[in-house]
PDB file of N, CA and C in Angstrom:
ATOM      1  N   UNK A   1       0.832  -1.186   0.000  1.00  0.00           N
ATOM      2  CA  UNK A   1       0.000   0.000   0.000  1.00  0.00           C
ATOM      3  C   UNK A   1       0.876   1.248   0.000  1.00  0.00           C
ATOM      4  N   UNK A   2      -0.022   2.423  -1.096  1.00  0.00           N
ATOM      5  CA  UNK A   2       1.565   3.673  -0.859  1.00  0.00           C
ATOM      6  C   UNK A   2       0.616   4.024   0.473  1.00  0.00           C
ATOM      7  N   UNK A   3       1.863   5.049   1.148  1.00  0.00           N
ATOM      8  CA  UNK A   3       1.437   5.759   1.942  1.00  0.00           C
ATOM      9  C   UNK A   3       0.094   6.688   2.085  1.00  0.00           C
ATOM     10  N   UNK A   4      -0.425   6.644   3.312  1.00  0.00           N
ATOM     11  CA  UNK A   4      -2.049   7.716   2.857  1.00  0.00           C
ATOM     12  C   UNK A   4      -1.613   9.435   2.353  1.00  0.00           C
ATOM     13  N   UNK A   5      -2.489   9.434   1.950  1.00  0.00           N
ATOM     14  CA  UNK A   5      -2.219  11.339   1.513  1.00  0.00           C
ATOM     15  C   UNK A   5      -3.570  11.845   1.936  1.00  0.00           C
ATOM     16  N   UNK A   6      -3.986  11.221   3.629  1.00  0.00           N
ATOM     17  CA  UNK A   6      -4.985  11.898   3.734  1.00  0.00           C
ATOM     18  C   UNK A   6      -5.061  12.051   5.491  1.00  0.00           C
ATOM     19  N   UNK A   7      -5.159  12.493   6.275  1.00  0.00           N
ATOM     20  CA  UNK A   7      -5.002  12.469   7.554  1.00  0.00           C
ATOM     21  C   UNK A   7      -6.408  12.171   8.480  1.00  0.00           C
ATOM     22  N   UNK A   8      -6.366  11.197   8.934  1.00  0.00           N
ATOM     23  CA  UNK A   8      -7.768  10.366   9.697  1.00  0.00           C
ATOM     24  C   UNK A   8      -7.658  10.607  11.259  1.00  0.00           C
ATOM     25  N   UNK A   9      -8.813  11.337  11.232  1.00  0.00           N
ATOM     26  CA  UNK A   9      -9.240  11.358  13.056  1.00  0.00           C
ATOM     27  C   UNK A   9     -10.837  10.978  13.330  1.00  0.00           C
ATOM     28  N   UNK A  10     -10.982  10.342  14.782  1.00  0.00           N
ATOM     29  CA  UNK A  10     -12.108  10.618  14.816  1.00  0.00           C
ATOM     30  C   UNK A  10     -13.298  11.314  15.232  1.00  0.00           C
ATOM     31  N   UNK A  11     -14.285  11.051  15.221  1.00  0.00           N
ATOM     32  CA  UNK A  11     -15.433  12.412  15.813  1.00  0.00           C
ATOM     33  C   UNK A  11     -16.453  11.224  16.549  1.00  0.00           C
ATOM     34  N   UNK A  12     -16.988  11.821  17.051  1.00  0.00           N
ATOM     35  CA  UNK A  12     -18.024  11.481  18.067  1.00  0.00           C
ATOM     36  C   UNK A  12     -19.708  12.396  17.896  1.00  0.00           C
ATOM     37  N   UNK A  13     -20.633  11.673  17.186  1.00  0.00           N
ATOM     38  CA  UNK A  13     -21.910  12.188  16.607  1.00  0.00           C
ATOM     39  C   UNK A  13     -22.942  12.143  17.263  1.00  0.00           C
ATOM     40  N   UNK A  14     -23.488  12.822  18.127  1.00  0.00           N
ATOM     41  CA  UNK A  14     -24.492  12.933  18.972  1.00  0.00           C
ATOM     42  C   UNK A  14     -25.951  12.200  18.021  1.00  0.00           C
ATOM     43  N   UNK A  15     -26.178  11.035  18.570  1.00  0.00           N
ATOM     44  CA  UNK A  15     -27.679  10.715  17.759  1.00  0.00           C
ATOM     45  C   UNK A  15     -28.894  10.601  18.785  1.00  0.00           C
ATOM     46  N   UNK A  16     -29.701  10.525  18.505  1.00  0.00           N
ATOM     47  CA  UNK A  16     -30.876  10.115  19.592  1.00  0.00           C
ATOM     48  C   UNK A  16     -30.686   8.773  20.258  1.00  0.00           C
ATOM     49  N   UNK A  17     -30.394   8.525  21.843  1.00  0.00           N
ATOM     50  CA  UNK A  17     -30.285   7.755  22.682  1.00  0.00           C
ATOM     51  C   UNK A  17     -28.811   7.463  22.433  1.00  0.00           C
ATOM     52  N   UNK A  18     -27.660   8.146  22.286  1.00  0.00           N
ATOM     53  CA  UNK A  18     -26.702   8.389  22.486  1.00  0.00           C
ATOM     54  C   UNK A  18     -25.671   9.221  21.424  1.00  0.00           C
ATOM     55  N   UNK A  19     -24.724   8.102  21.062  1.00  0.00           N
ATOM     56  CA  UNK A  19     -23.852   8.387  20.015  1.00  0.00           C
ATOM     57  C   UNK A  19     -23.219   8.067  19.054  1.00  0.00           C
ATOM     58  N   UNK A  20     -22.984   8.007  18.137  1.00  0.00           N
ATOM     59  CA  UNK A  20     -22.146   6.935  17.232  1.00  0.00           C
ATOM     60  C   UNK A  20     -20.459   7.760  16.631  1.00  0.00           C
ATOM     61  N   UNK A  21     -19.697   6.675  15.979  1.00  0.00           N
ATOM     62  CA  UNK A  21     -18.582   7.220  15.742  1.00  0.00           C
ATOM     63  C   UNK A  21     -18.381   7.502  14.224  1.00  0.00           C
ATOM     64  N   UNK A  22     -17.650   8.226  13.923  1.00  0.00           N
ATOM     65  CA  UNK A  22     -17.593   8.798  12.959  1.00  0.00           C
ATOM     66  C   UNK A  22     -15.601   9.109  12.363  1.00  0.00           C
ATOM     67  N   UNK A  23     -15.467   8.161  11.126  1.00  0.00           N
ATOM     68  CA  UNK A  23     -14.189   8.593  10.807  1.00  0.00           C
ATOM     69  C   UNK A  23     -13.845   9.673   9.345  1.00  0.00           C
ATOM     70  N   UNK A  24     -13.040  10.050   9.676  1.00  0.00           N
ATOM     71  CA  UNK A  24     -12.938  11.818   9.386  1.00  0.00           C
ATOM     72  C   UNK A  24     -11.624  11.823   8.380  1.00  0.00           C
ATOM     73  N   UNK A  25     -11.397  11.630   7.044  1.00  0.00           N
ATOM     74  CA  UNK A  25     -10.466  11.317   6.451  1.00  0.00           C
ATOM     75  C   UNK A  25     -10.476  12.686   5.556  1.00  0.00           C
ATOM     76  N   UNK A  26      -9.152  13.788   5.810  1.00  0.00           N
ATOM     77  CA  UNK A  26      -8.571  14.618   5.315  1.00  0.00           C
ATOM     78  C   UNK A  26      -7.439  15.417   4.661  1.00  0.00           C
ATOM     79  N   UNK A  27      -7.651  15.572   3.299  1.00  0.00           N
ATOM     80  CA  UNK A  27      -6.972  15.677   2.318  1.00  0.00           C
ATOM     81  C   UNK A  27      -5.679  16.343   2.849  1.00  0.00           C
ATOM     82  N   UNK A  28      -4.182  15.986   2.747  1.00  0.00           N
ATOM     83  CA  UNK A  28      -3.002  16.823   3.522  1.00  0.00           C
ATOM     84  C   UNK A  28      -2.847  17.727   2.340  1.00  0.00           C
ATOM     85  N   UNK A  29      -3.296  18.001   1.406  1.00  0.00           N
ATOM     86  CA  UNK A  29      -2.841  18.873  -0.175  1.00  0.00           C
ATOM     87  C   UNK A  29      -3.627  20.106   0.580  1.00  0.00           C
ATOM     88  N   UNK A  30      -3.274  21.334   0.599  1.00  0.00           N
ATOM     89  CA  UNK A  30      -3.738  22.391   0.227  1.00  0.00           C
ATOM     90  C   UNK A  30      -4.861  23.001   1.575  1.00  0.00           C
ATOM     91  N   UNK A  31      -5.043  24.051   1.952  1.00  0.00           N
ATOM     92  CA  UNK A  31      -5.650  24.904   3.248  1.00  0.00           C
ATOM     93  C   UNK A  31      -7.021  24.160   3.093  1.00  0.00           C
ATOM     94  N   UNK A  32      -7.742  24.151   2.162  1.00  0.00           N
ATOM     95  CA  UNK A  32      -8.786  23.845   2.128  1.00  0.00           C
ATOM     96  C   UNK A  32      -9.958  25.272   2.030  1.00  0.00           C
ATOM     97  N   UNK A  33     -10.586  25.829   1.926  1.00  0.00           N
ATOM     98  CA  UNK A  33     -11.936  24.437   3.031  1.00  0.00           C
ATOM     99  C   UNK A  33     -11.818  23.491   1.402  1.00  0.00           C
ATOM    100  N   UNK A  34     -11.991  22.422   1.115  1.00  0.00           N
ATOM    101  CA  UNK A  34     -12.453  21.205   0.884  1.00  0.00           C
ATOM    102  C   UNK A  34     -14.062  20.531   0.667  1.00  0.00           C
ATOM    103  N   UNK A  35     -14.404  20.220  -0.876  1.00  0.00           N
ATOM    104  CA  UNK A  35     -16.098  19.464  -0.405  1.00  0.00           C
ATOM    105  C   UNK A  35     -16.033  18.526   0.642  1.00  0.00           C
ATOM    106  N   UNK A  36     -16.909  18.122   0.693  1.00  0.00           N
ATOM    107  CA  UNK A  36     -17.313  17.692   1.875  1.00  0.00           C
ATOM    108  C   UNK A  36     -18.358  16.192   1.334  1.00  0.00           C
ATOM    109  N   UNK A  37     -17.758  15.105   1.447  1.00  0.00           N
ATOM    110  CA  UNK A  37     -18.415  13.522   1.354  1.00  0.00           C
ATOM    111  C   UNK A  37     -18.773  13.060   2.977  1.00  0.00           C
ATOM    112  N   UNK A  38     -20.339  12.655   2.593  1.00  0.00           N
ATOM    113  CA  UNK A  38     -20.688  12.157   3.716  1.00  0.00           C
ATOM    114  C   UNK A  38     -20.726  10.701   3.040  1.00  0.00           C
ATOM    115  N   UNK A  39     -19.867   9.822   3.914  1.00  0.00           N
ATOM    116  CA  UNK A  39     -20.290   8.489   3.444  1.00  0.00           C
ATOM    117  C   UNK A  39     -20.547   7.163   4.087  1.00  0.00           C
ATOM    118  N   UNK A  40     -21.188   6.040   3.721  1.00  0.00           N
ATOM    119  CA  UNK A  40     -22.106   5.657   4.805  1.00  0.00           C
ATOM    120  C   UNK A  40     -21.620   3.907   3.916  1.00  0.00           C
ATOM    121  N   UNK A  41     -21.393   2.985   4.877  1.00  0.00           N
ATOM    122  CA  UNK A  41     -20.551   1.861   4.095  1.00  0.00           C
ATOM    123  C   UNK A  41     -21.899   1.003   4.414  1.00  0.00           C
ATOM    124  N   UNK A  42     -21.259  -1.082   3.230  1.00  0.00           N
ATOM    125  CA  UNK A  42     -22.307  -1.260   2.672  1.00  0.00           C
ATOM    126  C   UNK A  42     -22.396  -2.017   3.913  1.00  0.00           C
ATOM    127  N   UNK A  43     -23.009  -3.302   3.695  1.00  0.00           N
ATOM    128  CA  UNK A  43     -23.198  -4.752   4.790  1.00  0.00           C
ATOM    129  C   UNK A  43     -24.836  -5.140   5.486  1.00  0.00           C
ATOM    130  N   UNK A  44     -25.775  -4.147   4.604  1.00  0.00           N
ATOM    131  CA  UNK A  44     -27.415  -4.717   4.769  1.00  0.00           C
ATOM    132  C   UNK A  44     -27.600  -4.380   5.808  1.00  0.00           C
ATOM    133  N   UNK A  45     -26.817  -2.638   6.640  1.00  0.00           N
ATOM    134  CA  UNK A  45     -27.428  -2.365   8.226  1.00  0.00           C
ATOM    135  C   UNK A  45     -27.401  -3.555   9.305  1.00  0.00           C
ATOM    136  N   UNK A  46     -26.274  -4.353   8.761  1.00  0.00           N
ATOM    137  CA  UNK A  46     -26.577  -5.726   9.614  1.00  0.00           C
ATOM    138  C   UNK A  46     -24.998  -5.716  10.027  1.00  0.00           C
ATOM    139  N   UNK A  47     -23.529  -5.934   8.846  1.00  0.00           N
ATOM    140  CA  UNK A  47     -22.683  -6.284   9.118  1.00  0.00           C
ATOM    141  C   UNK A  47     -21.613  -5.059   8.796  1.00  0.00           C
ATOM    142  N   UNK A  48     -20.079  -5.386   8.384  1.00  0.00           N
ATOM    143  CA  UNK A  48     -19.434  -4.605   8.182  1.00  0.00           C
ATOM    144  C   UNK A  48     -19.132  -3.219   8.713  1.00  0.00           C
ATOM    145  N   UNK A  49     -18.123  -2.520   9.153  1.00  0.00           N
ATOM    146  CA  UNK A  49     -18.062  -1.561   9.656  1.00  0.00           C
ATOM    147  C   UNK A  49     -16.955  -0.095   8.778  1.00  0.00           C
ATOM    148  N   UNK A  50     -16.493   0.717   9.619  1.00  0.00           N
ATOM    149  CA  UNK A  50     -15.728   1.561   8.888  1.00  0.00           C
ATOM    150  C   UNK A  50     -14.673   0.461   8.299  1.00  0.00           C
ATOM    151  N   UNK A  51     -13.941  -0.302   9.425  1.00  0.00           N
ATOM    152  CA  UNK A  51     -12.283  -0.888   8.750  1.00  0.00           C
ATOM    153  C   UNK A  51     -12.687  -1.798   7.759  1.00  0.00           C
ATOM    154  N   UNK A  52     -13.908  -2.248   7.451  1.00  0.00           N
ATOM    155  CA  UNK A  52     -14.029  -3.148   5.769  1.00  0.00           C
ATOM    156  C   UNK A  52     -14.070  -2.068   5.288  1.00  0.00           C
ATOM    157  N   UNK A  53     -14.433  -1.081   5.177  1.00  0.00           N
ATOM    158  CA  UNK A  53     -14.907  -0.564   3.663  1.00  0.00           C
ATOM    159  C   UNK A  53     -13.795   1.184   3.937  1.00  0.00           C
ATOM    160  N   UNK A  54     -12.252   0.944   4.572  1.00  0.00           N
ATOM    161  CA  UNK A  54     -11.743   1.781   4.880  1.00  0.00           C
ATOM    162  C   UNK A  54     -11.225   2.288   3.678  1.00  0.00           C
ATOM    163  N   UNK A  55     -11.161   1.329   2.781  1.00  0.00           N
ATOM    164  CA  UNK A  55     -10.175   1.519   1.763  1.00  0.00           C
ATOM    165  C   UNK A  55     -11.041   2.649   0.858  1.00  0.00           C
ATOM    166  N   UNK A  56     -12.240   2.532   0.650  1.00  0.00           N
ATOM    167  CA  UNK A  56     -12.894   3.039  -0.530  1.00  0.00           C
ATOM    168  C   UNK A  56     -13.495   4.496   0.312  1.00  0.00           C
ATOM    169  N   UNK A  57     -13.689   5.016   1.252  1.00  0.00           N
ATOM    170  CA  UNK A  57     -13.554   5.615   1.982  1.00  0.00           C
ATOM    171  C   UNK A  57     -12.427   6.615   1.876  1.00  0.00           C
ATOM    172  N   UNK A  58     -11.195   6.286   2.220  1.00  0.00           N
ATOM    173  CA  UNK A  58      -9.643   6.998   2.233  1.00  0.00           C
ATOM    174  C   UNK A  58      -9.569   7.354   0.516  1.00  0.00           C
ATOM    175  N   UNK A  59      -9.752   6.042  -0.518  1.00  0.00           N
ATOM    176  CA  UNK A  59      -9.596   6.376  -1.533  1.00  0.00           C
ATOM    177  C   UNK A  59     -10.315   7.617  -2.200  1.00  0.00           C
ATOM    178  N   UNK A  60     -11.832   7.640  -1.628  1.00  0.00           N
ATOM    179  CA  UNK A  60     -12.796   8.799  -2.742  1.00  0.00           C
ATOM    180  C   UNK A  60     -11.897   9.977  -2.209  1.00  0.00           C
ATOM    181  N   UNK A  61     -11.631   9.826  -0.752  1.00  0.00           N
ATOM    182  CA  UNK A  61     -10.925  11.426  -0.073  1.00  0.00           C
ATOM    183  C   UNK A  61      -9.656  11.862  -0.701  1.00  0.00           C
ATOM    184  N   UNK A  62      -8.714  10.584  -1.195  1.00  0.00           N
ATOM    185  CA  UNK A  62      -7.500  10.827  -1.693  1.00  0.00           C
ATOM    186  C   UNK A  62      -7.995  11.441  -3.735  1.00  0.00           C
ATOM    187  N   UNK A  63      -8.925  10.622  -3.956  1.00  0.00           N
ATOM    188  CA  UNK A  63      -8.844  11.322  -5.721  1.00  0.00           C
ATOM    189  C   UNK A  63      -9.360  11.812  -6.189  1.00  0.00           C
ATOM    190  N   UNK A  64     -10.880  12.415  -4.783  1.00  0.00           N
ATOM    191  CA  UNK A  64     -11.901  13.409  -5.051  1.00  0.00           C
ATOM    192  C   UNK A  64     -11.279  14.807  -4.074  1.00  0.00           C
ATOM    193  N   UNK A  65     -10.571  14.792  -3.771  1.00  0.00           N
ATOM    194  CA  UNK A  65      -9.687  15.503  -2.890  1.00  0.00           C
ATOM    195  C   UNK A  65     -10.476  16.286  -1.915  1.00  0.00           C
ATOM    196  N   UNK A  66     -11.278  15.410  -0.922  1.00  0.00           N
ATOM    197  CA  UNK A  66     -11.968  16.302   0.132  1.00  0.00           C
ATOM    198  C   UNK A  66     -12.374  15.304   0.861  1.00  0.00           C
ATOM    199  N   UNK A  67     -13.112  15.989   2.028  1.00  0.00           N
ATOM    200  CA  UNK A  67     -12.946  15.557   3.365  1.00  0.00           C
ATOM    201  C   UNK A  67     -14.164  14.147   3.651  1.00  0.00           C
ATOM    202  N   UNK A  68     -13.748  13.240   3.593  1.00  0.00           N
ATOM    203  CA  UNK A  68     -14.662  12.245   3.694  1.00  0.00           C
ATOM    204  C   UNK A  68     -15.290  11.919   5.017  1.00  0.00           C
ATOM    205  N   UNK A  69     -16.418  12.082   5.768  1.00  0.00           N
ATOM    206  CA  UNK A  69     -16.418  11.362   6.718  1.00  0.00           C
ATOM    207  C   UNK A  69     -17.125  10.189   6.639  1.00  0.00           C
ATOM    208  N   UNK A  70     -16.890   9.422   7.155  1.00  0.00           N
ATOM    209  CA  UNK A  70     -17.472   7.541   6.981  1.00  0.00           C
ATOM    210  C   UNK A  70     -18.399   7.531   8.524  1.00  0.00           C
ATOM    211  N   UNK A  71     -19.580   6.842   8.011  1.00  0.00           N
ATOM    212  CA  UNK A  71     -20.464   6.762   9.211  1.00  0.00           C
ATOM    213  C   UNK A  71     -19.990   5.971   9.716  1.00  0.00           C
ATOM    214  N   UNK A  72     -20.020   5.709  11.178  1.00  0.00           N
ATOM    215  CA  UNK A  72     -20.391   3.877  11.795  1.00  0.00           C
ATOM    216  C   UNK A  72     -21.776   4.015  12.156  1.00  0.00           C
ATOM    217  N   UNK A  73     -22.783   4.275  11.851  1.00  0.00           N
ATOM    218  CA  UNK A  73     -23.956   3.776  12.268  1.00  0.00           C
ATOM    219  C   UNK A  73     -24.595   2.685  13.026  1.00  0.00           C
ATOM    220  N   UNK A  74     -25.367   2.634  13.814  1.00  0.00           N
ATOM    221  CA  UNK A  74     -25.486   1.660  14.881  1.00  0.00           C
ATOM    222  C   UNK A  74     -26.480   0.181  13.907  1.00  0.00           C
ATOM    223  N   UNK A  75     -26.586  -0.924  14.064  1.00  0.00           N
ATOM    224  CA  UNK A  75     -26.758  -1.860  13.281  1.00  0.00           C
ATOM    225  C   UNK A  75     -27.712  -2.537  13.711  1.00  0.00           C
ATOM    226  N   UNK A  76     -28.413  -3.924  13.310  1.00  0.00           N
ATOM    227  CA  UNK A  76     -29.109  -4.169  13.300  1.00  0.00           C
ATOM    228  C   UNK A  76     -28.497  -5.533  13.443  1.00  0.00           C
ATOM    229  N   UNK A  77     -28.617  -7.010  14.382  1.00  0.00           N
ATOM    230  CA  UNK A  77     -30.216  -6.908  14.846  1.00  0.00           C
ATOM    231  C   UNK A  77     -30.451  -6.277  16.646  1.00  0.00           C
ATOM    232  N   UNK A  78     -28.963  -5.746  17.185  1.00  0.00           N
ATOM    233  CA  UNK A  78     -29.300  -4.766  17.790  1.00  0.00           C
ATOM    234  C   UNK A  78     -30.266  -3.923  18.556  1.00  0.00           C
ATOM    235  N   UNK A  79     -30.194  -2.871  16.986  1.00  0.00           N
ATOM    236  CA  UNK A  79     -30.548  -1.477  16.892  1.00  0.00           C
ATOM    237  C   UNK A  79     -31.510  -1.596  15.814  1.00  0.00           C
ATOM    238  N   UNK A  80     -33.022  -2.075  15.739  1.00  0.00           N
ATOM    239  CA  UNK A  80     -33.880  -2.265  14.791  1.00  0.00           C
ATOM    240  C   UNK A  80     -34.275  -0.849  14.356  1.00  0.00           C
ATOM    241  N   UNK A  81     -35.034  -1.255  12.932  1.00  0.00           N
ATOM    242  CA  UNK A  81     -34.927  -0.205  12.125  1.00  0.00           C
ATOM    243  C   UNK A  81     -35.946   0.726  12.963  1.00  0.00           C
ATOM    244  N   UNK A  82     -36.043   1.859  12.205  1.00  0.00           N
ATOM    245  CA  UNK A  82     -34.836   2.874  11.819  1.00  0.00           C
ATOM    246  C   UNK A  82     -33.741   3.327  12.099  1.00  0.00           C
ATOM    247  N   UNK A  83     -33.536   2.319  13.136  1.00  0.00           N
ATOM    248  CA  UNK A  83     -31.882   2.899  13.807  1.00  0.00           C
ATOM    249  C   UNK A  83     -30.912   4.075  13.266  1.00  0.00           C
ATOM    250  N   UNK A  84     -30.864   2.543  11.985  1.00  0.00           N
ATOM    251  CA  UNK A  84     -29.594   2.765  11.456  1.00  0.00           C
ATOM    252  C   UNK A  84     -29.127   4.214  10.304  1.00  0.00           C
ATOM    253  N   UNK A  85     -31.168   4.056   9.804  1.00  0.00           N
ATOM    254  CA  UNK A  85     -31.465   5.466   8.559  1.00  0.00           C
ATOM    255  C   UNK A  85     -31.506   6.496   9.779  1.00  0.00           C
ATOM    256  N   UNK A  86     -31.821   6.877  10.973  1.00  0.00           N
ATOM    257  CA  UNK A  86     -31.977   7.852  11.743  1.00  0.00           C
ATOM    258  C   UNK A  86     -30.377   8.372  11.879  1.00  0.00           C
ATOM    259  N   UNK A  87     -29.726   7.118  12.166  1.00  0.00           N
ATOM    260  CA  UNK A  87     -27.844   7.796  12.791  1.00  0.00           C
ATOM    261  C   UNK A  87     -27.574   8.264  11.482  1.00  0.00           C
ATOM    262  N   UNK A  88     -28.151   8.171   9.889  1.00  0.00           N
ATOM    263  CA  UNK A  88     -27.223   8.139   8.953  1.00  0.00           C
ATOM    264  C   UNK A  88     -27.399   9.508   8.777  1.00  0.00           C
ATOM    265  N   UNK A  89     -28.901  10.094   8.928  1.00  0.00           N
ATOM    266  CA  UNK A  89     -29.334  11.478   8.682  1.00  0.00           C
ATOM    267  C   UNK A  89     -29.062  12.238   9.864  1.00  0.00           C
ATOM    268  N   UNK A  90     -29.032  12.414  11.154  1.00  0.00           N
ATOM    269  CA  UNK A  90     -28.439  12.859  12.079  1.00  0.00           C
ATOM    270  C   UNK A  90     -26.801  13.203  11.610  1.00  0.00           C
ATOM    271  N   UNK A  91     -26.043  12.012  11.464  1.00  0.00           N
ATOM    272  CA  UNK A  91     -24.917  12.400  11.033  1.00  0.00           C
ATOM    273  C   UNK A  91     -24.375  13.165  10.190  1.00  0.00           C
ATOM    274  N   UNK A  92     -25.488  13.272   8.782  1.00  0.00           N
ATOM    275  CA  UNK A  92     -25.345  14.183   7.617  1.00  0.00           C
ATOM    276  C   UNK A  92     -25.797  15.842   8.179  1.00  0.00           C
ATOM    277  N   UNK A  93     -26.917  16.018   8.691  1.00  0.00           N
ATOM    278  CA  UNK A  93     -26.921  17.129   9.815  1.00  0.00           C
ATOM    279  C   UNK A  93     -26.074  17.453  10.409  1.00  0.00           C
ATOM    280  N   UNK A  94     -25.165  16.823  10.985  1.00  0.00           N
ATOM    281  CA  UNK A  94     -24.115  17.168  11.758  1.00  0.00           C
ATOM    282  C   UNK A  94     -23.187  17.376  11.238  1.00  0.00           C
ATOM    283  N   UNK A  95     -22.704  16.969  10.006  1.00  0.00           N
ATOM    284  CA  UNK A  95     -21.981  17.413   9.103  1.00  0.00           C
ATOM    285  C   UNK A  95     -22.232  18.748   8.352  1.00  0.00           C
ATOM    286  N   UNK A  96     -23.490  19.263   8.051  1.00  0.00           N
ATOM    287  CA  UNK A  96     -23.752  20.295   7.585  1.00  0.00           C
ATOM    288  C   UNK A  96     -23.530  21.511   8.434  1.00  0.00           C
ATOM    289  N   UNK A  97     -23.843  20.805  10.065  1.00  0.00           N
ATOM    290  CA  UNK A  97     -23.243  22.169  10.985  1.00  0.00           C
ATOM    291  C   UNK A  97     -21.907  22.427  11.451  1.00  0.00           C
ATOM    292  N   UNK A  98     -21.193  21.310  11.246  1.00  0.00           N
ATOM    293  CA  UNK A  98     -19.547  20.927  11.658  1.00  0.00           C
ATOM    294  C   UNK A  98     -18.742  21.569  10.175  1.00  0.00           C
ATOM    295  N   UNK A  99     -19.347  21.149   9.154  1.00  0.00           N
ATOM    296  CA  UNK A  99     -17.904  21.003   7.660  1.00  0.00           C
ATOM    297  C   UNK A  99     -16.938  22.303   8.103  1.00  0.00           C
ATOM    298  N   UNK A 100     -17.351  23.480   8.526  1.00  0.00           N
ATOM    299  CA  UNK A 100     -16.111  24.438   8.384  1.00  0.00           C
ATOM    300  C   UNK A 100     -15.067  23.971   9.295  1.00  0.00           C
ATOM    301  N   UNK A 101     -15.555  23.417  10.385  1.00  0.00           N
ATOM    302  CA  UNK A 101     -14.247  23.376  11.553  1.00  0.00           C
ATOM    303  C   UNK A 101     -13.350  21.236  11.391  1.00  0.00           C
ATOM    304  N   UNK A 102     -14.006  21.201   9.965  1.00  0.00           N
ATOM    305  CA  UNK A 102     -13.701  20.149   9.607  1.00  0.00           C
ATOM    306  C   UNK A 102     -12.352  20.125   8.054  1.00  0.00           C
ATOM    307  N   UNK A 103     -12.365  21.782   7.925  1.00  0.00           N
ATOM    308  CA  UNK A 103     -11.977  21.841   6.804  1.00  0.00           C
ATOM    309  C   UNK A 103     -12.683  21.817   5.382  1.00  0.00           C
ATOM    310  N   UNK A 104     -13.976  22.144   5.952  1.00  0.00           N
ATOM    311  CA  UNK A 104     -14.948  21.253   4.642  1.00  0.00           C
ATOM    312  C   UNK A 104     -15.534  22.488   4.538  1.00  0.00           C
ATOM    313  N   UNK A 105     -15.928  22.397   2.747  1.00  0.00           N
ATOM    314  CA  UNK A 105     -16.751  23.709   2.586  1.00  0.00           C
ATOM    315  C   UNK A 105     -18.576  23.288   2.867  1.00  0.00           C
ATOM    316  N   UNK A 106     -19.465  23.999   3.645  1.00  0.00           N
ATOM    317  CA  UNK A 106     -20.983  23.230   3.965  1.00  0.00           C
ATOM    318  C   UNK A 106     -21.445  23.956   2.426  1.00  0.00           C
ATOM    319  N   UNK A 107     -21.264  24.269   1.774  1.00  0.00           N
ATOM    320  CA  UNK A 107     -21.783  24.659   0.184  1.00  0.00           C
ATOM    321  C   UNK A 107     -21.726  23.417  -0.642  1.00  0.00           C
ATOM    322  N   UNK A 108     -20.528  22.462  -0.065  1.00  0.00           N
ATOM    323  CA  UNK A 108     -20.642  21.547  -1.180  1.00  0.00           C
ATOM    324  C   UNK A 108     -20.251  20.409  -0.568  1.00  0.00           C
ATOM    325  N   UNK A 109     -21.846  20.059  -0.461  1.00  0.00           N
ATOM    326  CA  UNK A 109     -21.883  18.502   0.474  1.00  0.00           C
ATOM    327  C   UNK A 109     -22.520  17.835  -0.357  1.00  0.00           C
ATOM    328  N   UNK A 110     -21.807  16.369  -0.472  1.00  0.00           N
ATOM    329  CA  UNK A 110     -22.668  15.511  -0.776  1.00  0.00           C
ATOM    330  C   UNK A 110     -22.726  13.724  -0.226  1.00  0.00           C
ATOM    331  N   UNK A 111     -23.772  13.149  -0.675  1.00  0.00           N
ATOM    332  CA  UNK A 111     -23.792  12.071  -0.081  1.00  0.00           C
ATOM    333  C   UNK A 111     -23.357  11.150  -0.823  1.00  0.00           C
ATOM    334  N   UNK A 112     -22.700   9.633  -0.306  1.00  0.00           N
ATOM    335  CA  UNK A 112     -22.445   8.442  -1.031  1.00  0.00           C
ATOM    336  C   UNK A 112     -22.392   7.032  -0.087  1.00  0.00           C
ATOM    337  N   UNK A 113     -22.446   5.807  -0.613  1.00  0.00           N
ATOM    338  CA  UNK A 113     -22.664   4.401   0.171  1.00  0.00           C
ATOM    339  C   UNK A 113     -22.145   3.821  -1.149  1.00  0.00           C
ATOM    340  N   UNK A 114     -21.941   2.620  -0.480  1.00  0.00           N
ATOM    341  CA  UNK A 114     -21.915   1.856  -0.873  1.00  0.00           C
ATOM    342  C   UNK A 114     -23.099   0.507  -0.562  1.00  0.00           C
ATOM    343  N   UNK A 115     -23.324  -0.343  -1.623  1.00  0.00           N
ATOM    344  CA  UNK A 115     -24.330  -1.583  -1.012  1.00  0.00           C
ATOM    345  C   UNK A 115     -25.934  -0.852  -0.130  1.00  0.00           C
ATOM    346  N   UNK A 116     -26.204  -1.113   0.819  1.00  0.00           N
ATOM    347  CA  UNK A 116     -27.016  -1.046   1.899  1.00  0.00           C
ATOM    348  C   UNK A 116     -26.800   0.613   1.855  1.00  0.00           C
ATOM    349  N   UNK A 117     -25.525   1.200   2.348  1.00  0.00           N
ATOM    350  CA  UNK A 117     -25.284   2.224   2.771  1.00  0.00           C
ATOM    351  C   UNK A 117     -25.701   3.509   1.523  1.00  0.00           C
ATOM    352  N   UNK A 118     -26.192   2.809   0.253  1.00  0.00           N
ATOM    353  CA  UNK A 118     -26.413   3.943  -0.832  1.00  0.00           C
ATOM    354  C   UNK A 118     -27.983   3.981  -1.151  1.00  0.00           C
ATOM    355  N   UNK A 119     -28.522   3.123  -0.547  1.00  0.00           N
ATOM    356  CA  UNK A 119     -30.363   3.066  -0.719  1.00  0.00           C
ATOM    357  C   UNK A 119     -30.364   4.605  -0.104  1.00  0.00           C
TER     358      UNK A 119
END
C-alpha cells in the first residue's frame, strides 16, 4: 500500500439515545476548506463496519480531494430499524453544521454508500 495522503481522526456524533462514531479522512494537499463527502458503508445495516470498507472511503478522499467522513452507524439486529437510517441522517446534519471546523466547505456537500449504505 503507498502511503495515505490523507489524515484520519475521529469524531463522536451525537444521535438520539446516544452516540455513534464517525471517521474523518482529510486531504493533507492544500488549506482547504475542501467538499465535503458524507459516506455511509455497505453490509445490509446488519454487518461490516468503517475498517471493511476503509479503503474506498480513504480512496474517494485521496482522488476526489476532500474531506470524507465515513459513518459507523449503529446496526441491526441490535438497533432495529430505523436505527440505522436515523444515525445516517443525524450524522449528515451534523456534518452540515460541523464542515467548516472540519476543513470542509458546507456549500458543497454531498452524499455516497456503498451496497445497503447507498439506498
Amino acid at each position: 500500500m503507498p502511503p495515505a495522503q490523507v489524515d484520519t481522526t475521529g469524531k463522536s456524533i451525537p444521535v438520539a439515545g446516544g452516540s455513534i462514531h464517525a471517521r474523518v479522512y482529510t486531504p493533507q494537499t492544500g488549506p482547504g476548506p475542501f467538499p465535503v463527502i458524507v459516506y455511509y458503508h455497505g453490509g445490509g445495516w446488519v454487518i461490516a463496519n468503517l475498517d471493511t470498507y476503509n479503503a474506498s472511503a480513504q480512496g474517494l478522499a485521496e482522488q476526489a480531494g476532500a474531506v470524507v467522513i465515513s459513518v459507523a452507524y449503529r446496526q441491526g439486529p441490535e438497533h432495529k430499524f430505523p436505527t440505522a437510517h436515523n444515525d445516517s441522517y443525524a450524522a449528515y446534519e451534523w456534518v452540515l453544521r460541523n464542515a467548516t471546523s472540519l476543513k470542509g466547505d458546507p456549500k458543497r456537500v454531498a452524499l455516497v454508500g456503498e451496497s445497503a449504505g447507498a439506498i
